[in-house]
Protein backbone atom coordinates (compact mmCIF):
# COMPACT_ATOMS: atom_id res chain seq x y z
CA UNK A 1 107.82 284.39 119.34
CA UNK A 2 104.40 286.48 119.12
CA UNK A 3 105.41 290.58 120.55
CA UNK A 4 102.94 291.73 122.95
CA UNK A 5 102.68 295.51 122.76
CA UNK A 6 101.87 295.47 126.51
CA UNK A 7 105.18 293.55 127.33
CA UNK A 8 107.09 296.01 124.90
CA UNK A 9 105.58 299.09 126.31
CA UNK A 10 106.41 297.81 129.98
CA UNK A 11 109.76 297.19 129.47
CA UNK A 12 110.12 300.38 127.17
CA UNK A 13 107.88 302.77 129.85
CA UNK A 14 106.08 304.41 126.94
CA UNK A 15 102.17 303.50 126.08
CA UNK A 16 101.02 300.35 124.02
CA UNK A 17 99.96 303.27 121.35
CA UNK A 18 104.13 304.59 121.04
CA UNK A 19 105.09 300.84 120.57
CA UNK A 20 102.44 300.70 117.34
CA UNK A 21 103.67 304.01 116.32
CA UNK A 22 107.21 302.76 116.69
CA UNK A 23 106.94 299.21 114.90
CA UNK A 24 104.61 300.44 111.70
CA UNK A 25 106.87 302.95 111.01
CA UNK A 26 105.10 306.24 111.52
CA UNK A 27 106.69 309.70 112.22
CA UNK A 28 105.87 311.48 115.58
CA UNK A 29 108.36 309.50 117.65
CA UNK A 30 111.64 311.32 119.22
CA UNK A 31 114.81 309.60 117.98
CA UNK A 32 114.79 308.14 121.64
CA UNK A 33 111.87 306.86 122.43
CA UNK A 34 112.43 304.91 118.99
CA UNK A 35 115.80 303.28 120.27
CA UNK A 36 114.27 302.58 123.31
CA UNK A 37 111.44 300.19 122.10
CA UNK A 38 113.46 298.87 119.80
CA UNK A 39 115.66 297.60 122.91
CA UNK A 40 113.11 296.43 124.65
CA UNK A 41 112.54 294.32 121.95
CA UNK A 42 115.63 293.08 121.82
CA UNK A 43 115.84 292.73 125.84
CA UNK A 44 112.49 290.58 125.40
CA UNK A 45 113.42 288.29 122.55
CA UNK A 46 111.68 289.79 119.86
CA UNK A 47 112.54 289.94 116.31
CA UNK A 48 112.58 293.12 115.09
CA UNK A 49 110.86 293.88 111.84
CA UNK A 50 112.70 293.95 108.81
CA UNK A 51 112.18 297.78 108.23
CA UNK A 52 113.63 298.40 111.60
CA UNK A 53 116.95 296.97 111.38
CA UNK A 54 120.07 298.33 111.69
CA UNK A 55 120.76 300.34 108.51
CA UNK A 56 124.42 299.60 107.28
CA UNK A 57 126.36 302.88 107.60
CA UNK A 58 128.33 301.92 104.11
CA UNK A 59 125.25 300.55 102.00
CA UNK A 60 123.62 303.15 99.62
CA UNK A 61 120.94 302.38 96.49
CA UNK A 62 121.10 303.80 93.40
CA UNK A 63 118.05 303.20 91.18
CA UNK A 64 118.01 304.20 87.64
CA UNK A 65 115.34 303.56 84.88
CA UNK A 66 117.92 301.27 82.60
CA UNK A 67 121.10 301.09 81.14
CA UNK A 68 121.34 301.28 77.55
CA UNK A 69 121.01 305.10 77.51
CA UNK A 70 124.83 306.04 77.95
CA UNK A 71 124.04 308.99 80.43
CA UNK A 72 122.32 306.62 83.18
CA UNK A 73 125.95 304.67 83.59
CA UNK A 74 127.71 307.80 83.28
CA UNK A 75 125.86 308.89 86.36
CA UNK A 76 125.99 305.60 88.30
CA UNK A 77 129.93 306.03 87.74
CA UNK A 78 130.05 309.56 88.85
CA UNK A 79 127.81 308.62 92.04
CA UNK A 80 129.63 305.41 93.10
CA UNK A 81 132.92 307.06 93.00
CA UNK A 82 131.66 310.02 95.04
CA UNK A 83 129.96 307.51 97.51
CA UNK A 84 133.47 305.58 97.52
CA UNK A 85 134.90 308.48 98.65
CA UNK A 86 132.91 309.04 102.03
CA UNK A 87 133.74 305.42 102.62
CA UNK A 88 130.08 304.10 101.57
CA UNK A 89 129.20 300.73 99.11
CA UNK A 90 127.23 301.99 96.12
CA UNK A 91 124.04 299.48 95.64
CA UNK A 92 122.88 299.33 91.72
CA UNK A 93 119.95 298.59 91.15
CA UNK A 94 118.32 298.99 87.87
CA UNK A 95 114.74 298.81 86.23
CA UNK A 96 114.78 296.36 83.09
CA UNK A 97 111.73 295.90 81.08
CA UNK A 98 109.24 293.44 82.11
CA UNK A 99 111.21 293.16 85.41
CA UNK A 100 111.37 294.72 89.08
CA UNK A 101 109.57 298.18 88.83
CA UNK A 102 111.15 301.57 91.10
CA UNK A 103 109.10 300.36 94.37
CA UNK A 104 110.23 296.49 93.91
CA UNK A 105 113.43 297.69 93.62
CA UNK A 106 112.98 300.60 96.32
CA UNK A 107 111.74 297.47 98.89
CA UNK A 108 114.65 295.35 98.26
CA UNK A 109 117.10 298.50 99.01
CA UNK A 110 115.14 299.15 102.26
CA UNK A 111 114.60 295.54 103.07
CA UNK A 112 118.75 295.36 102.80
CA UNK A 113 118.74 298.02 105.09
CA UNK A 114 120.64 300.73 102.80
CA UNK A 115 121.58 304.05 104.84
CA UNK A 116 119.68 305.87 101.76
CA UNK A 117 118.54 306.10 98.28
CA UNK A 118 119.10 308.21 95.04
CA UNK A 119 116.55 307.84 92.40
CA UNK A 120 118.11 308.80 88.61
CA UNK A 121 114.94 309.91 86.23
CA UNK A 122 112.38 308.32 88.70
CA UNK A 123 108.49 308.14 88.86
CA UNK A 124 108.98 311.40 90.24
CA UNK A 125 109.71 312.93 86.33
CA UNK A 126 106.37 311.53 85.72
CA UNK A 127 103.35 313.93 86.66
CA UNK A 128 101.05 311.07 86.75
CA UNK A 129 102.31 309.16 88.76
CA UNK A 130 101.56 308.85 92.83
CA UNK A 131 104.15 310.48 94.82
CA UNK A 132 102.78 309.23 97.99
CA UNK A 133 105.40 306.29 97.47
CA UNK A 134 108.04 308.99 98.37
CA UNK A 135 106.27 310.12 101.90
CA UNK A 136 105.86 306.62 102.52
CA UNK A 137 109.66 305.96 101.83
CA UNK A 138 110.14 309.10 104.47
CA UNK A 139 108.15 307.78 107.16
CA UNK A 140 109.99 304.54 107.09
CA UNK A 141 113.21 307.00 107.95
CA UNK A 142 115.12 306.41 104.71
CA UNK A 143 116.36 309.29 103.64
CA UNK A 144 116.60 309.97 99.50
CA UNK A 145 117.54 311.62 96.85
CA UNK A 146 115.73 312.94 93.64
CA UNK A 147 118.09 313.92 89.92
CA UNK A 148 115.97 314.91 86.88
CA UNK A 149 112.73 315.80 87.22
CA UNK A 150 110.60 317.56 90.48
CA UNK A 151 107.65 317.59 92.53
CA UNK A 152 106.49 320.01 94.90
CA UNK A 153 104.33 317.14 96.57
CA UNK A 154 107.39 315.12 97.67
CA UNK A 155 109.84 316.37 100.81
CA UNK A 156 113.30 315.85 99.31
CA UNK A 157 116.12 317.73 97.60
CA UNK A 158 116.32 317.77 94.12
CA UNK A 159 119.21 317.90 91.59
CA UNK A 160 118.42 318.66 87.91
CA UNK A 161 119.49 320.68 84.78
CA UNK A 162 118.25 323.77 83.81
CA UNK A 163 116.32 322.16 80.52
CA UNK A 164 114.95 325.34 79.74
CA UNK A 165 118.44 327.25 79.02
CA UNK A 166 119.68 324.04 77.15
CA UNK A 167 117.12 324.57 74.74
CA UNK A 168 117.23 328.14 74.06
CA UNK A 169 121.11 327.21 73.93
CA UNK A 170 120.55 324.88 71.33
CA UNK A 171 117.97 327.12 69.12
CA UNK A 172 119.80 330.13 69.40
CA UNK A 173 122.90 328.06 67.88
CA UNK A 174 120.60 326.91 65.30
CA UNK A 175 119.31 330.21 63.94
CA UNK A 176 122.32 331.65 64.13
CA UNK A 177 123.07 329.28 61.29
CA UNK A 178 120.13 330.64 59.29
CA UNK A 179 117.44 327.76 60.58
CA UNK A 180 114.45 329.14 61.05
CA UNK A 181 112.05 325.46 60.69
CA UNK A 182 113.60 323.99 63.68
CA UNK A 183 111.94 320.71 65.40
CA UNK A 184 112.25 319.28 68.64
CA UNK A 185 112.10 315.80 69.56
CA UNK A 186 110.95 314.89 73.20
CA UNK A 187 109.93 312.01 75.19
CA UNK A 188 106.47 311.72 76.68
CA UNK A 189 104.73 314.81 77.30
CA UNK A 190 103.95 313.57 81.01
CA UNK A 191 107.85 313.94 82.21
CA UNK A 192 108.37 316.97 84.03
CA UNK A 193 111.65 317.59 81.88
CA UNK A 194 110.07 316.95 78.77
CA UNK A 195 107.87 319.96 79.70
CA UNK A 196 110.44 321.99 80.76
CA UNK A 197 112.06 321.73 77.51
CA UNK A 198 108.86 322.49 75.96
CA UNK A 199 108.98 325.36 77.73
CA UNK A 200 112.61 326.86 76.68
CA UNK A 201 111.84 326.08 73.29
CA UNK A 202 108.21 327.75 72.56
CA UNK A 203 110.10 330.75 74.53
CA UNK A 204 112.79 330.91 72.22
CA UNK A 205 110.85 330.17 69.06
CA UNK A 206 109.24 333.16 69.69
CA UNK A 207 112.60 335.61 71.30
CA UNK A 208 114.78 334.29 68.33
CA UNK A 209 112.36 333.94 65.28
CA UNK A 210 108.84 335.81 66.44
CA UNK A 211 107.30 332.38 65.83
CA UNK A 212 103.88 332.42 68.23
CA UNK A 213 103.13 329.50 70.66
CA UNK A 214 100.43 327.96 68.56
CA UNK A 215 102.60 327.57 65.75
CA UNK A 216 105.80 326.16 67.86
CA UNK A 217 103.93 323.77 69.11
CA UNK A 218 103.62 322.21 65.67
CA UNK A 219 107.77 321.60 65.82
CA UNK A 220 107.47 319.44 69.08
CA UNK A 221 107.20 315.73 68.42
CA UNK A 222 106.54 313.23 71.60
CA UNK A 223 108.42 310.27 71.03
CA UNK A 224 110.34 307.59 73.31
CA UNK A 225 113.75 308.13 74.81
CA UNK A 226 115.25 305.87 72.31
CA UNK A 227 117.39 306.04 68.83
CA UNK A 228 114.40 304.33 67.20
CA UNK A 229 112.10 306.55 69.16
CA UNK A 230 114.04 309.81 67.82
CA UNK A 231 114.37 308.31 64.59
CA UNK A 232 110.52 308.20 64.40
CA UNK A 233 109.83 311.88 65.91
CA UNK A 234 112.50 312.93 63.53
CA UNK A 235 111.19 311.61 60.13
CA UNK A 236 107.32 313.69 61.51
CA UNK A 237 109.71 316.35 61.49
CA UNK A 238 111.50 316.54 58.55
CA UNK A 239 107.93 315.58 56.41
CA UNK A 240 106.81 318.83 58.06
CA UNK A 241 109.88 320.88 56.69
CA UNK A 242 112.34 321.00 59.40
CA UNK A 243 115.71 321.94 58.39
CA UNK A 244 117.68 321.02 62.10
CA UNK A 245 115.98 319.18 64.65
CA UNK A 246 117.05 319.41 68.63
CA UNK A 247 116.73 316.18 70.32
CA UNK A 248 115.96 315.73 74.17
CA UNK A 249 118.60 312.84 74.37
CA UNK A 250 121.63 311.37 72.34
CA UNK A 251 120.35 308.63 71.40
CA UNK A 252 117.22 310.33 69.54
CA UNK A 253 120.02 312.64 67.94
CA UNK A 254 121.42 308.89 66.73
CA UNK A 255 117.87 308.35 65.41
CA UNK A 256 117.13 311.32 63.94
CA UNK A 257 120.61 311.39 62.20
CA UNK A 258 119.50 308.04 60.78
CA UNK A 259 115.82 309.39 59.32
CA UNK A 260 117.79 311.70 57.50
CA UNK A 261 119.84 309.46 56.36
CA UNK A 262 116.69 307.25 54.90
CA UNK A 263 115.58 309.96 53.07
CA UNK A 264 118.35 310.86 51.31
CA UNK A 265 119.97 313.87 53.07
CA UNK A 266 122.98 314.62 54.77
CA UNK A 267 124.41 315.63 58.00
CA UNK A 268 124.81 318.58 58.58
CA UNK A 269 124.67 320.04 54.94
CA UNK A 270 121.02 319.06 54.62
CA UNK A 271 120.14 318.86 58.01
CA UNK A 272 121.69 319.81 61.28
CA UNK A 273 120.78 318.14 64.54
CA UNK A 274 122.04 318.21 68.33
CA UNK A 275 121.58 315.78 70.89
CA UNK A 276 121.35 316.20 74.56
CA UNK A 277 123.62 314.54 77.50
CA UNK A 278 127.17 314.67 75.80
CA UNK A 279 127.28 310.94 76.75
CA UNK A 280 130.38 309.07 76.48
CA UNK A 281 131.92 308.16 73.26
CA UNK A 282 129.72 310.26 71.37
CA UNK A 283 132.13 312.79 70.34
CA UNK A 284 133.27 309.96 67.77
CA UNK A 285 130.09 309.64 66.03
CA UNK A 286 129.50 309.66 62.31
CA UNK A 287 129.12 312.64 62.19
CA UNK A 288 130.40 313.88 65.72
CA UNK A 289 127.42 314.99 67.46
CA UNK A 290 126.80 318.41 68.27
CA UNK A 291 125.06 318.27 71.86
CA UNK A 292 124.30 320.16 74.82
CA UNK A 293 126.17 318.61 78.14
CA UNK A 294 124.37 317.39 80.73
CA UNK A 295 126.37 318.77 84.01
CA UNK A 296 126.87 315.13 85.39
CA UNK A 297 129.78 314.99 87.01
CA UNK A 298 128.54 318.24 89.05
CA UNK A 299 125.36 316.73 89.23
CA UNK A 300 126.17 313.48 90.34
CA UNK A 301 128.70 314.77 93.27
CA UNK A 302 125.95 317.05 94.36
CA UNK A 303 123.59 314.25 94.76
CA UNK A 304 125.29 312.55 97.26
CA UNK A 305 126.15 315.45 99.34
CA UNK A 306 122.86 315.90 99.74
CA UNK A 307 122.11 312.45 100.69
CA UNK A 308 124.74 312.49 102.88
CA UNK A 309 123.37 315.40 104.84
CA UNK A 310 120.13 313.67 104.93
CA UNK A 311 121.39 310.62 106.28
CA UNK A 312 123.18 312.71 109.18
CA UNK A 313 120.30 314.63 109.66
CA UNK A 314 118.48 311.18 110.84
CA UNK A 315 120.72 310.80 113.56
CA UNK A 316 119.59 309.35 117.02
CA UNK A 317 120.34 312.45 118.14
CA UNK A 318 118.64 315.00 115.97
CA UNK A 319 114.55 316.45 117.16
CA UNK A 320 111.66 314.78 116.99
CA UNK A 321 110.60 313.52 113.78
CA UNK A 322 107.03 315.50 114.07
CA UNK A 323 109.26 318.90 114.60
CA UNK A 324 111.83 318.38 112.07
CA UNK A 325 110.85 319.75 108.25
CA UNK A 326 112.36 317.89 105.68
CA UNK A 327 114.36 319.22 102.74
CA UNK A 328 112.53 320.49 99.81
CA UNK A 329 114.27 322.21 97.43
CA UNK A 330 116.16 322.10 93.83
CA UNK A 331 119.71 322.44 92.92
CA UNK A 332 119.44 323.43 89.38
CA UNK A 333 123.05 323.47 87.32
CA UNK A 334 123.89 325.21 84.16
CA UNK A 335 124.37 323.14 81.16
CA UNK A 336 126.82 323.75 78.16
CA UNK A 337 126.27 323.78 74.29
CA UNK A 338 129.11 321.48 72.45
CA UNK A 339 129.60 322.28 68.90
CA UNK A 340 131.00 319.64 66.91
CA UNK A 341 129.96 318.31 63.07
CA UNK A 342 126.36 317.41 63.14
CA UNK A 343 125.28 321.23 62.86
CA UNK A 344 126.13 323.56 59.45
CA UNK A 345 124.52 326.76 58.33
CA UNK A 346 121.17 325.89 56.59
CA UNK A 347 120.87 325.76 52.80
CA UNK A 348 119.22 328.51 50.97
CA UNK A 349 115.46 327.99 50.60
CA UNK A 350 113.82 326.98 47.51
CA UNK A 351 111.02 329.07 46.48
CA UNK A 352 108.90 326.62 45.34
CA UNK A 353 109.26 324.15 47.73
CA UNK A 354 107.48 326.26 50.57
CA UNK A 355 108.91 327.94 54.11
CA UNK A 356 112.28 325.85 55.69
CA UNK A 357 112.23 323.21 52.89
CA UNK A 358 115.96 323.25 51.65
CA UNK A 359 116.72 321.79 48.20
CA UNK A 360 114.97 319.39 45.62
CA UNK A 361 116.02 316.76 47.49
CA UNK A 362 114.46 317.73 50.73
CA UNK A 363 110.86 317.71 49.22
CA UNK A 364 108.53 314.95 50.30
CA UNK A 365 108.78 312.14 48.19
CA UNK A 366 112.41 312.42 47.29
CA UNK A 367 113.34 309.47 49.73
CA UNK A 368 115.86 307.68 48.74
CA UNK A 369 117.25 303.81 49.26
CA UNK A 370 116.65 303.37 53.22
CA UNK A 371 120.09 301.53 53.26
CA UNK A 372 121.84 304.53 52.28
CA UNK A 373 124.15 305.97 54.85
């Protein structure tokens, strides 16, 4: 059965032009007027459209970029449990490569009429990409919420670590050992934590060692979040002289612990490196990994507090969507340095072999059988 916005409007007593407003989803529509053409097009017959359904009160999504990265199931346990508790159903849904993308997946949630969303380490990490996806998420009156990574084009709240002070954490451990060559080992310069980290670490190469901008910026290699990806950005490093190297993620740490490895030296008495996340079962590591702790549980419980004030902020009761200003803002948390054994004062430096370059067998060249270790 075809709606006619005149028989909608009639039964509804608002104009043809509210109905429209009310049935493609766009904002400047009290809370009432909305229920009431919705029940007039219920009272006429009509199917309503998918996108204006009933939202379950005990459905929520959870979108995260993949799985195989320890931290993003660490978070999806924190969250679920935390959504269990307020008596909602915890929705999974997870990108996998060369199947559903963030908005594929962000369609089905809506489409399955979740009462919100919480994006982990979203397209809205990545400065390139179009944020308008997030306004037009709003304007269908699903609330959300954004961990790692922030933009000041998108209405929401936003939970993330302060990657900054996890750096300088990590480099003033580091030097404090004696390091003075250290490397760091990021994803993807386009990330907005990636940057951040960038940030902390050209700020304390220079407060910790007097090292200028120009020449930290040598010691940052982009890589992919992934133990062959740090592997990779590790090996740059250590041709370059590096004598620790701080990695944006465990599982580069893995990787970069394994270029050492291939090239004949040892860790943490040739090389030191930390990770990032303190993801499970890393503690037990060969060698266990010294890493700075990603506040998750904190993180996680905070994210769905905030959701869940979203979500009652979109009551049928609340102001007129026009008057009402949504959320913006960032709940930053405080992470922690955990030393354990991949991290040892640095070796005296030879002479000969130039600035940061340990012993003999850290020159270039002196790689040793790649099966080693």
């Amino acid at each position: 059965m075809t709606a006619r916005l005149a028989d909608i409007a009639v039964q509804a007593g608002v104009s043809e032009a509210t109905v429209s407003r009310v049935l493609n989803g766009k904002p400047g529509v009290s809370a009432t007027t909305r229920q009431s053409v919705l029940a007039a097009l219920d009272v006429l017959g009509y199917e309503r459209p998918v996108r204006l359904r009933q939202r379950s009160a005990g459905l929520v999504g959870l979108i995260t970029p993949e799985l195989e990265n320890p931290i993003f199931p660490a978070f999806a346990q924190v969250i679920g449990q935390a959504l269990t508790r307020q008596g909602y159903t915890p929705v999974l849904a997870t990108q996998t490569p060369g199947g559903s993308t963030e908005d594929e997946l962000t369609e089905m949630l809506v489409d399955r009429g979740v009462a919100g969303i919480i994006f982990v380490s979203g397209l809205h990490a990545d400065t390139t990409a179009d944020m308008g996806r997030y306004e037009a998420l709003r304007g269908q009156g699903v609330p959300f919420v954004l961990i790692n990574g922030f933009s000041d084009k998108v209405q929401a709240p936003f939970i993330s670590p302060d990657d900054g002070v996890a750096i300088s954490l990590a480099v003033t451990h580091l030097v404090a050992l004696g390091h003075e060559r250290i490397g760091l080992a990021v994803g993807p310069r386009r990330f907005v934590p990636v940057q951040r980290k960038i940030e902390g670490f050209v700020r304390s190469m220079r407060e910790q060692l007097g090292m200028g901008p120009a020449e930290a910026g040598e010691l940052v290699q982009h890589s992919l979040y992934t133990l062959e990806g740090g592997q990779a950005a590790a090996g740059a490093l250590l041709e370059r002289g590096c004598t620790a190297v701080v990695c944006a993620s465990d599982m580069m740490a893995l990787g970069a612990i394994r270029a050492a490895r291939q090239r004949g030296l040892r860790v943490p008495d040739d090389v030191s490196v930390v990770g990032y996340d303190d993801s499970p079962l890393i503690a037990f590591t060969d060698p266990p990994l010294t890493t700075i702790r990603q506040p998750v549980q904190a993180m996680g419980q905070a994210a769905v507090r905030a959701l869940l004030e979203e979500v009652g902020a979109d009551l049928p009761e609340g102001p007129q969507e026009s008057s009402r200003a949504p959320l913006r803002s960032e709940f930053v948390f405080h992470p922690e340095l955990v030393v354990r054994g991949s991290t040892a004062s640095a070796r005296r430096a030879d002479p000969d072999a130039g600035r940061g370059i340990a012993s003999p067998s850290r020159a270039r060249g002196a790689v040793q059988d790649p099966t080693a270790g």
